[in-house]
C-alpha atoms as a PDB file:
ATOM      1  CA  UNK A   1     -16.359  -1.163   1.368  1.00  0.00           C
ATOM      2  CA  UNK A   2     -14.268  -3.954   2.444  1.00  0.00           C
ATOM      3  CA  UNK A   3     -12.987  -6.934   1.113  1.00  0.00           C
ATOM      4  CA  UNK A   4     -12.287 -10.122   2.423  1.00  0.00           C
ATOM      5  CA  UNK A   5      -9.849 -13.345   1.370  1.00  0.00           C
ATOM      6  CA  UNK A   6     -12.930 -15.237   0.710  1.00  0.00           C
ATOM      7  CA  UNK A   7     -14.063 -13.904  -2.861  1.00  0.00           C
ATOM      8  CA  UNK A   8     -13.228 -15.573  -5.510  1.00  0.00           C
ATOM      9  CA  UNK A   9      -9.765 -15.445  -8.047  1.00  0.00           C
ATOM     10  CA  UNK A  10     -10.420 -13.471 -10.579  1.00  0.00           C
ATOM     11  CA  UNK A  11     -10.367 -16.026 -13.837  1.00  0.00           C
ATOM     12  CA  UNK A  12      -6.905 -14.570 -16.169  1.00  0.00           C
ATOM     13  CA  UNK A  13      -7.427 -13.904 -19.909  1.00  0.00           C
ATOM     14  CA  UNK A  14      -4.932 -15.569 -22.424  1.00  0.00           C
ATOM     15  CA  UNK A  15      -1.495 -13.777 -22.172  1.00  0.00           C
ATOM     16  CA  UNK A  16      -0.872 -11.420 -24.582  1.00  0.00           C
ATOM     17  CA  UNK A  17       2.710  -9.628 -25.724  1.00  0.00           C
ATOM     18  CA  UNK A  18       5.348  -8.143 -23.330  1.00  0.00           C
ATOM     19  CA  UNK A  19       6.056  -5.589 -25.797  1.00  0.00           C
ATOM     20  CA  UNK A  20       4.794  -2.148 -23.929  1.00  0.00           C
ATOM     21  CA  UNK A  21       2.415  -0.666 -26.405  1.00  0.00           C
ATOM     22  CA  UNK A  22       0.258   1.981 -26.211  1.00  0.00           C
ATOM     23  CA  UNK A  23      -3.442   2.093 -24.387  1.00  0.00           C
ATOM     24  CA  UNK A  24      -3.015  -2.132 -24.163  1.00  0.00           C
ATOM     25  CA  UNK A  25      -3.737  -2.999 -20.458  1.00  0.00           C
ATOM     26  CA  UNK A  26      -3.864  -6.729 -19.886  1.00  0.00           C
ATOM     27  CA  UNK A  27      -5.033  -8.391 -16.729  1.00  0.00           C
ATOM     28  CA  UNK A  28      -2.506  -8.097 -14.068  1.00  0.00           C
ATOM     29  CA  UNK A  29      -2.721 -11.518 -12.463  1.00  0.00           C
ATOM     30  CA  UNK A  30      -2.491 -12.980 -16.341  1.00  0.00           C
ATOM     31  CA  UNK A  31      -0.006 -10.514 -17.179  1.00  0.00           C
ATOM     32  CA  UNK A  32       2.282 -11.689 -14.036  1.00  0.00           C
ATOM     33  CA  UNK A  33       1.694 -14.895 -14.520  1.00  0.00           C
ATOM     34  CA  UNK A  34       2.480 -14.662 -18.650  1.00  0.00           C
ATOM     35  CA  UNK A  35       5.520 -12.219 -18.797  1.00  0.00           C
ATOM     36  CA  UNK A  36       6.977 -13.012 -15.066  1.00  0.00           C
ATOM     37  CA  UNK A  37       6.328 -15.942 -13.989  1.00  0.00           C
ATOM     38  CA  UNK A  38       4.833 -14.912 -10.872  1.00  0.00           C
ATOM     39  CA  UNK A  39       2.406 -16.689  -9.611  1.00  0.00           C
ATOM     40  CA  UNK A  40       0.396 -15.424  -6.771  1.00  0.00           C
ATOM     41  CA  UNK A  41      -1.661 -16.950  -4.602  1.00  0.00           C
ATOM     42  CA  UNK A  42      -5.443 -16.493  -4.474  1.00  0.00           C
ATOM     43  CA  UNK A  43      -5.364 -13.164  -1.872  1.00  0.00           C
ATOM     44  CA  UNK A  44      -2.344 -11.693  -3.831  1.00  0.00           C
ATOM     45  CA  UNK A  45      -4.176 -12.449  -6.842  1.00  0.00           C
ATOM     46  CA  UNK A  46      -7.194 -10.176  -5.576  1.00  0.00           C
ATOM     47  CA  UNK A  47      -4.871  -7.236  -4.750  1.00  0.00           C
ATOM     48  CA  UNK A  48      -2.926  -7.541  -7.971  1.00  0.00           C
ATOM     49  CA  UNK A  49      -6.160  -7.237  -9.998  1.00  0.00           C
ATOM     50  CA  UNK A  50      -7.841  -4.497  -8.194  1.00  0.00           C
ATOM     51  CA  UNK A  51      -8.656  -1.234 -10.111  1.00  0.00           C
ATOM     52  CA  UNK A  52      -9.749   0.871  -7.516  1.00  0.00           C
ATOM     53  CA  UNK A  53      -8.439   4.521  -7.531  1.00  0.00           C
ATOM     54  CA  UNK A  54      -8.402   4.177  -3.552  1.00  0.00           C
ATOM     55  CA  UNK A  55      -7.051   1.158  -1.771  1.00  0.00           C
ATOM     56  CA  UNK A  56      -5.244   0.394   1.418  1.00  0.00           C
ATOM     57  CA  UNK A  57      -3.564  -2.694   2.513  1.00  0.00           C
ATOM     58  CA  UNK A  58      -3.701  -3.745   5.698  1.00  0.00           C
ATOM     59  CA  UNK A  59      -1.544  -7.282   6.086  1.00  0.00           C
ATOM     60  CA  UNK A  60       0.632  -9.153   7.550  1.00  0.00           C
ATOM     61  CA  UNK A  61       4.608  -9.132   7.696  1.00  0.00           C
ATOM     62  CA  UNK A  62       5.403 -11.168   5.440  1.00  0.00           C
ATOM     63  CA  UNK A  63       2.588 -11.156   3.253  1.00  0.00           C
ATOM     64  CA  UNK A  64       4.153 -10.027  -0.007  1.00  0.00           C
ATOM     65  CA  UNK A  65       2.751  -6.837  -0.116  1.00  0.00           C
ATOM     66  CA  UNK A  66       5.809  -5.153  -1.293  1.00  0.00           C
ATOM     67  CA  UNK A  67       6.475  -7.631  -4.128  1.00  0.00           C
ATOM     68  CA  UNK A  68       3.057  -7.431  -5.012  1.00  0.00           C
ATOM     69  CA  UNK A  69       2.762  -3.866  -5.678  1.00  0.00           C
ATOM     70  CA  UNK A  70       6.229  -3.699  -7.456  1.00  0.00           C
ATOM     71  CA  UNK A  71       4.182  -5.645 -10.008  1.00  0.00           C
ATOM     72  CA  UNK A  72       1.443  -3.999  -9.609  1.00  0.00           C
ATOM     73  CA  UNK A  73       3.619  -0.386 -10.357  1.00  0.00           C
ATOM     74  CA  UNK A  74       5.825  -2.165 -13.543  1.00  0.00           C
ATOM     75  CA  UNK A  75       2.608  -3.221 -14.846  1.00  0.00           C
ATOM     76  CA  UNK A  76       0.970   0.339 -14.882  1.00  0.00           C
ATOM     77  CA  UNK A  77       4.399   1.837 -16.144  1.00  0.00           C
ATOM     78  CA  UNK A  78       5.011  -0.659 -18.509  1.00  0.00           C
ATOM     79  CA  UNK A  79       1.238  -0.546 -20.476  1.00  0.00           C
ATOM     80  CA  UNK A  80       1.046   3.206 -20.076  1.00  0.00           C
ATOM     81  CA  UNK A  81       3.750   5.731 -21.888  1.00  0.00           C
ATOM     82  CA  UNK A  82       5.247   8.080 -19.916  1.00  0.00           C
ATOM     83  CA  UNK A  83       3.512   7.260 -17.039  1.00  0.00           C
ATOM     84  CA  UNK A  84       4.927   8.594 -13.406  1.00  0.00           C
ATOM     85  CA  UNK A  85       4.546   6.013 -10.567  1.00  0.00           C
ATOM     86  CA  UNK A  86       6.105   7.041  -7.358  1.00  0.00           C
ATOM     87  CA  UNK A  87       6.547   5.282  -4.098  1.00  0.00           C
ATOM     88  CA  UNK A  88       7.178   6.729  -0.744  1.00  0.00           C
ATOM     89  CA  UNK A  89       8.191   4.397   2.747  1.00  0.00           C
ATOM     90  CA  UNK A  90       9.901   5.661   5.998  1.00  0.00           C
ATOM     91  CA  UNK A  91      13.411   5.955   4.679  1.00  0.00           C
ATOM     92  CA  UNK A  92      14.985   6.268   1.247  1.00  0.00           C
ATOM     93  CA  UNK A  93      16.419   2.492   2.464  1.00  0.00           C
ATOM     94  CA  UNK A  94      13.106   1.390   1.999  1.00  0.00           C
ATOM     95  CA  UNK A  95      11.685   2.484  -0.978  1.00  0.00           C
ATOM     96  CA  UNK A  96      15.037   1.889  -2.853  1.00  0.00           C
ATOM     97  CA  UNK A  97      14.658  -1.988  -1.730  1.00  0.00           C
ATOM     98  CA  UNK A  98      11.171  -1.435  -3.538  1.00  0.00           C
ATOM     99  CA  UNK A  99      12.940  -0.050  -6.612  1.00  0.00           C
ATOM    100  CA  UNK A 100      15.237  -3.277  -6.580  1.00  0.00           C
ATOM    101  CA  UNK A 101      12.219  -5.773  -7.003  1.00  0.00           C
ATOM    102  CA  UNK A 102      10.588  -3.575  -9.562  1.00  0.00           C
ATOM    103  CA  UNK A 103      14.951  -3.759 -11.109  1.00  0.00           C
ATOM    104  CA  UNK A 104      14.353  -7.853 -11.238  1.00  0.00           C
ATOM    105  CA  UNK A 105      10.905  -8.130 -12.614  1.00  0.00           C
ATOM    106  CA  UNK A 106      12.289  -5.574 -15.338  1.00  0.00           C
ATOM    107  CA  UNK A 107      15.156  -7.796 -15.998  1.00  0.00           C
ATOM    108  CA  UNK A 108      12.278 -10.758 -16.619  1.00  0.00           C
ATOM    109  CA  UNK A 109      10.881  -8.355 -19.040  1.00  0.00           C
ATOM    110  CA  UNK A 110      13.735  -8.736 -20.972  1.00  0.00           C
ATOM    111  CA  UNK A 111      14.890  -5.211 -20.488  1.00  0.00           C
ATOM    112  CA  UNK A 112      17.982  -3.859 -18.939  1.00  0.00           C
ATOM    113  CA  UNK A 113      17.073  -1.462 -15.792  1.00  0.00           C
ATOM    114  CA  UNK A 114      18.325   2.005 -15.707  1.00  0.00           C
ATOM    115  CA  UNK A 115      17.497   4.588 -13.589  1.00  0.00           C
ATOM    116  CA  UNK A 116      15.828   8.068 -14.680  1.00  0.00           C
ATOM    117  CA  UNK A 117      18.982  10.067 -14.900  1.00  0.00           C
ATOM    118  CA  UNK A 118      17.713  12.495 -12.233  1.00  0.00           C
ATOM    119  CA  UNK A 119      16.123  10.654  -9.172  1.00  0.00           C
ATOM    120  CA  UNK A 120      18.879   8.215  -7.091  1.00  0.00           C
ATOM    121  CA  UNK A 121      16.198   5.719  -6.722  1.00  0.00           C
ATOM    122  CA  UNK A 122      14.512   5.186  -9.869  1.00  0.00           C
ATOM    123  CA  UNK A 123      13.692   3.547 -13.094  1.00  0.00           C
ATOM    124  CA  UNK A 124      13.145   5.105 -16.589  1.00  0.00           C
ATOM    125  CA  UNK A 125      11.284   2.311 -18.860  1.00  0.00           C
ATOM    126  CA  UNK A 126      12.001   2.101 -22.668  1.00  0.00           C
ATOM    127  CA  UNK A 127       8.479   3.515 -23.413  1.00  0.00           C
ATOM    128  CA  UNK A 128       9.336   6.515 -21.038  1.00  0.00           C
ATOM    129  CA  UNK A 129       7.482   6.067 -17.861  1.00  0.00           C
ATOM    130  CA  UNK A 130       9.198   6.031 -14.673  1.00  0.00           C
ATOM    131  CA  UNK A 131       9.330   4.782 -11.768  1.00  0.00           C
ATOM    132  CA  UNK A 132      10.741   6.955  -8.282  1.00  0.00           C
ATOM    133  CA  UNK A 133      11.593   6.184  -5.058  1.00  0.00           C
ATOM    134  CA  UNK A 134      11.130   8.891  -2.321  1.00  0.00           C
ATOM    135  CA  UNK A 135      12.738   9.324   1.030  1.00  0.00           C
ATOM    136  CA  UNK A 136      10.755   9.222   4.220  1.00  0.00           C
ATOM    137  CA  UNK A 137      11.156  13.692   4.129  1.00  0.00           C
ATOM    138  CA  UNK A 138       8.380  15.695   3.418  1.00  0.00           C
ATOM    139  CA  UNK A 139      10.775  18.830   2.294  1.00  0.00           C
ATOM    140  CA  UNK A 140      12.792  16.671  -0.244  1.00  0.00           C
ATOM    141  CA  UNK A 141       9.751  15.222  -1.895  1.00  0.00           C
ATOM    142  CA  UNK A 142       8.227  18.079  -3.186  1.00  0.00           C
ATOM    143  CA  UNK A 143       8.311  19.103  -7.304  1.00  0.00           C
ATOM    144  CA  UNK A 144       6.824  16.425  -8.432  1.00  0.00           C
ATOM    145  CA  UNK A 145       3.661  16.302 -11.055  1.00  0.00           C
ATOM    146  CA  UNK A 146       0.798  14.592 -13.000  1.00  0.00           C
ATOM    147  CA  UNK A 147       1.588  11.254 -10.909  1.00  0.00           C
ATOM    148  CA  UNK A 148      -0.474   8.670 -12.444  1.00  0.00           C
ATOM    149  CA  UNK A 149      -0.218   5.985  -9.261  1.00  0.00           C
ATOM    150  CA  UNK A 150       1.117   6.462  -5.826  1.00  0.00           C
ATOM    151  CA  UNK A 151       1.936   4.279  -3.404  1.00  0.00           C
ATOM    152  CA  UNK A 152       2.686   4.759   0.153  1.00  0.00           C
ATOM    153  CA  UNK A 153       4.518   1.166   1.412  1.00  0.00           C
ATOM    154  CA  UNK A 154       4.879   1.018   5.260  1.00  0.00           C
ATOM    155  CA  UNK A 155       2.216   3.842   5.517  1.00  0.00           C
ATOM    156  CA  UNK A 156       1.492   3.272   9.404  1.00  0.00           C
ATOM    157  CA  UNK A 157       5.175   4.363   9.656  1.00  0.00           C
ATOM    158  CA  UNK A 158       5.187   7.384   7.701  1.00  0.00           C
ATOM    159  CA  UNK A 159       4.875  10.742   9.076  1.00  0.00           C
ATOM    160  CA  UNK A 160       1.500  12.858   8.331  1.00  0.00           C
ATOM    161  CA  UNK A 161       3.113  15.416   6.914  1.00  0.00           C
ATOM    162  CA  UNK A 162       4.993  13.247   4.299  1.00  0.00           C
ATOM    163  CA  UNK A 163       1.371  12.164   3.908  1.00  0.00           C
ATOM    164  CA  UNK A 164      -0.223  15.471   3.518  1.00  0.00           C
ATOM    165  CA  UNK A 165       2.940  16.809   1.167  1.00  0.00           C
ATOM    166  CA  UNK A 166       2.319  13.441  -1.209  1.00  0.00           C
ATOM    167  CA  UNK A 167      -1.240  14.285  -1.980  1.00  0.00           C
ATOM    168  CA  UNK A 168      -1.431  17.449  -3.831  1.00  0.00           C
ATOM    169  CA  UNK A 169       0.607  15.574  -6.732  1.00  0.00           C
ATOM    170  CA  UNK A 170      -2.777  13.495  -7.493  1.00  0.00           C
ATOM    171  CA  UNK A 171      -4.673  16.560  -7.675  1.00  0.00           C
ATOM    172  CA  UNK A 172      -4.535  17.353 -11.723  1.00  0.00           C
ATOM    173  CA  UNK A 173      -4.259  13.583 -12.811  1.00  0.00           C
ATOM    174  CA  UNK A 174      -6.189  12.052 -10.817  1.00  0.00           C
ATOM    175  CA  UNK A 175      -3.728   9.629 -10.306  1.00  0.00           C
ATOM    176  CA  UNK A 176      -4.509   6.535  -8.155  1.00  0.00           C
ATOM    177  CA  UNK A 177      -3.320   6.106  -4.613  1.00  0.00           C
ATOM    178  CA  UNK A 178      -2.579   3.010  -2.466  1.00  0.00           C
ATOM    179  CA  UNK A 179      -1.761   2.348   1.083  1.00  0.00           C
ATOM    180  CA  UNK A 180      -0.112  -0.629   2.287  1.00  0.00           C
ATOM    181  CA  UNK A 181       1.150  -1.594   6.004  1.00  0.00           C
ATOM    182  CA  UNK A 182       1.261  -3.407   9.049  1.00  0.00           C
ATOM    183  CA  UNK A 183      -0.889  -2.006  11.909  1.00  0.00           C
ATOM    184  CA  UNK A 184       1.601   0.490  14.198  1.00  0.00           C
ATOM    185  CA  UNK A 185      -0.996   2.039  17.260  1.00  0.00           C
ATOM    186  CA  UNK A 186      -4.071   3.615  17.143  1.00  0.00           C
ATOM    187  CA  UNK A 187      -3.025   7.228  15.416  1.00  0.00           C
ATOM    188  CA  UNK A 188      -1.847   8.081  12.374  1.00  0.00           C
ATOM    189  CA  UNK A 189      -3.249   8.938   8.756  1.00  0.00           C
ATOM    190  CA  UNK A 190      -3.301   5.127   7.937  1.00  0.00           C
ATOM    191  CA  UNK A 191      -5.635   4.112  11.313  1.00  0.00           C
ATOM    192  CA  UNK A 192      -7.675   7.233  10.513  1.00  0.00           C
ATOM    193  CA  UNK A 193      -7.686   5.891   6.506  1.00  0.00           C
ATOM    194  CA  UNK A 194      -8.636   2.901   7.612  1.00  0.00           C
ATOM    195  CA  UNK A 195     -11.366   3.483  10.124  1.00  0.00           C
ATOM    196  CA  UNK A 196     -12.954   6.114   8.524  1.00  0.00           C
ATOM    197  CA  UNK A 197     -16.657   5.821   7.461  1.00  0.00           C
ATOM    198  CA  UNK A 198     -18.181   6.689   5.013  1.00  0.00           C
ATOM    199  CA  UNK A 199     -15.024   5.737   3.084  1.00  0.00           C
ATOM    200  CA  UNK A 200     -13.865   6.358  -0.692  1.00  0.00           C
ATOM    201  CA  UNK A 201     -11.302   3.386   0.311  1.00  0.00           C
ATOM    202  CA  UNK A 202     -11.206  -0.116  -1.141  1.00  0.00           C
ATOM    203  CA  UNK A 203      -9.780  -2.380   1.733  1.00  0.00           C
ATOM    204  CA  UNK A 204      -8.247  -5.387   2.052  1.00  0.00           C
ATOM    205  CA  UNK A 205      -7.514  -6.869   5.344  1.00  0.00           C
ATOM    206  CA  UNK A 206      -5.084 -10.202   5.369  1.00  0.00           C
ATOM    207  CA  UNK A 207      -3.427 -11.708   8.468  1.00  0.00           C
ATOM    208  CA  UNK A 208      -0.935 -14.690   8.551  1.00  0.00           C
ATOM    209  CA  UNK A 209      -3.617 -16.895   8.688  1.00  0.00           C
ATOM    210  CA  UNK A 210      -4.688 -16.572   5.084  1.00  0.00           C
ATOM    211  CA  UNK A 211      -1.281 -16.567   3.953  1.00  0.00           C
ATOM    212  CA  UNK A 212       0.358 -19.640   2.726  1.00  0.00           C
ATOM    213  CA  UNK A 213       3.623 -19.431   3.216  1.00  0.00           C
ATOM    214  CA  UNK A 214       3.406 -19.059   7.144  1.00  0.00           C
ATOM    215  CA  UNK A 215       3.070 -22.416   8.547  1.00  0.00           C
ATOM    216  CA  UNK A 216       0.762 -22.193  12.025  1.00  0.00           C
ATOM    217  CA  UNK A 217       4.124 -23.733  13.742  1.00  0.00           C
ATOM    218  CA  UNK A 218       5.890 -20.592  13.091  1.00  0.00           C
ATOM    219  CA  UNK A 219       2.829 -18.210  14.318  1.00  0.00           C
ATOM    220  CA  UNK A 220       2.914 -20.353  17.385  1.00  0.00           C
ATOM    221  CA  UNK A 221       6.344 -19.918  18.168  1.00  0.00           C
ATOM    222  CA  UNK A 222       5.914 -16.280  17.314  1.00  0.00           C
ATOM    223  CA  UNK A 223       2.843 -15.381  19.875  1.00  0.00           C
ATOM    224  CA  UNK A 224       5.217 -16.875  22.576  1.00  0.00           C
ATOM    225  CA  UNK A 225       8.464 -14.803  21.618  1.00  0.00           C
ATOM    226  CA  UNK A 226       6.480 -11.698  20.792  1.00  0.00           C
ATOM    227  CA  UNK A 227       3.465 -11.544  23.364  1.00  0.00           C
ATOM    228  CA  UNK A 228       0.136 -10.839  22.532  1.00  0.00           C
ATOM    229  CA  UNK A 229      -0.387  -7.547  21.814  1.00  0.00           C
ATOM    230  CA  UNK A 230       2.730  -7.735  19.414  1.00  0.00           C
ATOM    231  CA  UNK A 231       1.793 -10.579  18.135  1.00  0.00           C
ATOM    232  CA  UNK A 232      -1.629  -9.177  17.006  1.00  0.00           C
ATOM    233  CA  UNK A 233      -0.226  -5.743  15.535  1.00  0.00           C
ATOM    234  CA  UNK A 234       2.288  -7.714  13.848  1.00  0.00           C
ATOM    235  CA  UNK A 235       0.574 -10.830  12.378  1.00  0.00           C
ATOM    236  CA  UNK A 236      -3.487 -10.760  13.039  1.00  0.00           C
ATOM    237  CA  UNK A 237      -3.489  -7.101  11.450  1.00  0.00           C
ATOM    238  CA  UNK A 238      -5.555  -5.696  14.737  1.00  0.00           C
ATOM    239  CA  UNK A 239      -4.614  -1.848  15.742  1.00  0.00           C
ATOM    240  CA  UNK A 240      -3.469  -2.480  19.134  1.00  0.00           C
ATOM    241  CA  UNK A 241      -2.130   0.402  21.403  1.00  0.00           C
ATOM    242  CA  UNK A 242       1.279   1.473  21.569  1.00  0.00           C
ATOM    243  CA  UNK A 243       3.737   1.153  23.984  1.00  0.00           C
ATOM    244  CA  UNK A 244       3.649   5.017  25.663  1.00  0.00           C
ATOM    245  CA  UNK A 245      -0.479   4.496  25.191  1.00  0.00           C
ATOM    246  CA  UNK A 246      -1.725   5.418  28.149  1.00  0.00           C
ATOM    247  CA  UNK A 247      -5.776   5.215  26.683  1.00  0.00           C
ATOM    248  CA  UNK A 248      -6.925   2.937  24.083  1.00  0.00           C
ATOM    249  CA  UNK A 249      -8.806   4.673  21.044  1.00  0.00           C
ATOM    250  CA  UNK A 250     -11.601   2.199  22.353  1.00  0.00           C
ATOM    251  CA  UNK A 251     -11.539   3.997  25.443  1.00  0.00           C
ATOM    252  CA  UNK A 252     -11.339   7.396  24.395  1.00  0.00           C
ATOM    253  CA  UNK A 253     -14.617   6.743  22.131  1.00  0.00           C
ATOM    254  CA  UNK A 254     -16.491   5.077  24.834  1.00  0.00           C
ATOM    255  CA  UNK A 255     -15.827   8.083  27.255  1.00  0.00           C
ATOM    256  CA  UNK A 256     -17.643  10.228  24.776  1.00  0.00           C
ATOM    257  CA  UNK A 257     -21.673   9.980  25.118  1.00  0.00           C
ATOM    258  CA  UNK A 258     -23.521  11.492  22.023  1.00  0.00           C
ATOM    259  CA  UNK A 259     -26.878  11.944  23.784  1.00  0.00           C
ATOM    260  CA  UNK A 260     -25.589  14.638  26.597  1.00  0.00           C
ATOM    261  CA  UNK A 261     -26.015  18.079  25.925  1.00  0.00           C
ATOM    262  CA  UNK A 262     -23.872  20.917  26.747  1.00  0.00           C
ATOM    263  CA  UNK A 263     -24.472  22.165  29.863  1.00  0.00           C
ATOM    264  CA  UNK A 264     -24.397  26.143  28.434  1.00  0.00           C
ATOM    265  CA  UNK A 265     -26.886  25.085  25.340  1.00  0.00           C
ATOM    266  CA  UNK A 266     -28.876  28.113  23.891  1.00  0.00           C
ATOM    267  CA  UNK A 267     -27.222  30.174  27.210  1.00  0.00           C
ATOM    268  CA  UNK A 268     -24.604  32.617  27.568  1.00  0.00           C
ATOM    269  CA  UNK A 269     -21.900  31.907  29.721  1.00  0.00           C
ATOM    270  CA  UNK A 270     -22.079  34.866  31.822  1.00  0.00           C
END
């Protein structure tokens, strides 16, 4: 199931307390809007009020997405008690700088950031949940339990087997798990996540062109500088080839016919 930009804002419900209590769970979008000031635009809005236990974000640079699920994450944590959130990029550069806009939005919360005591990159909330940052290394991630939400930012850039080590830690709580990225070739757990059909995955596609804060000079400028096939991974959200692609996936599928038969069908070889 996809979704597109074109559905409408969800409508917010009157803001209710900051304080983190037990079992309350407030609109997002309201909630961001209330006890942030955040304000997100319509597509942003979408994303931050999604419930889906499966959802991957395929969007533009630029778009917010990282800001946008630092909410998302401090909004979870913050509403449910001891809750575990983690997030895994690339590098442990990365998801630290994901940890630091979770640090401000705290600080708009009225409540003084600390980290977990254990974890370099992390945050322990007054109603004990946490929130971790993991390095880009599948052997140093490992130990971790009953995750309640997981999210994988930069996930066309991270390795499968970070991938594959990440989710067994889902497996007794069910947690929820979300994907968000730029396009980066035509291989890769995030291209296979996002192609694959049937899917259990919610999806939500944005390019530059549905986000506000890129003017269309800019994008112009930008097809010129980068090229076009650049230009498309990085801004239109298309899975272009790589670089050291020799064959496109397109190609690869189309050299495949489904109606031939093997040659040895029913026979032995010999």
């Amino acid at each position: 199931m996809t979704y597109w930009h074109t559905y409408p804002e969800p409508v917010p419900r009157p803001p209710r307390s900051i304080s983190p209590r037990p079992h309350l769970d407030p609109d997002p979008v309201a909630w961001a809007r209330a006890a942030l000031g955040f304000s997100p635009d319509p597509v942003q809005a979408r994303i931050l009020g999604a419930s889906d236990p499966r959802l991957v974000l395929c969007c533009t640079r630029q778009f917010g997405k990282s800001t946008i699920t630092a909410i998302k994450a401090l909004h979870h944590a913050w509403h449910h008690p001891r809750a575990l959130v983690l997030v895994a990029a690339p590098t442990a550069r990365q998801s630290g700088e994901w940890i630091e806009k979770s640090s401000a939005f705290l600080r708009a919360l009225g409540t003084r950031p600390r980290g977990d005591g254990r974890n370099e990159n992390s945050l322990k909330l007054p109603n004990g949940s946490r929130l971790v940052g993991l390095p880009g290394v599948a052997s140093n991630i490992r130990g971790f339990s009953a995750v309640s939400l997981l999210l994988i930012d930069e996930a066309a850039f991270v390795p499968d087997d970070l991938y594959q080590a990440l989710n067994p830690m889902l497996a007794v709580s069910n947690g929820a798990l979300w994907l968000m990225s730029t396009p980066n070739g035509q291989s890769g757990f995030f291209y296979e996540e996002w192609h694959r059909e049937p899917s259990p995955w919610t999806r939500f596609r944005v390019t530059a062109e549905d986000c506000p804060r890129i003017s269309p000079e800019f994008l112009a400028g930008q097809r010129i500088a980068l090229g076009d096939p650049v230009y498309r991974r990085e801004y239109l959200c298309e899975f272009t080839a790589g670089t050291t692609q020799i064959l496109t996936r397109e190609m690869l599928d189309a050299a495949f016919d489904p109606t031939l038969q093997p040659l040895n069908q029913g026979k032995p070889l010999w």
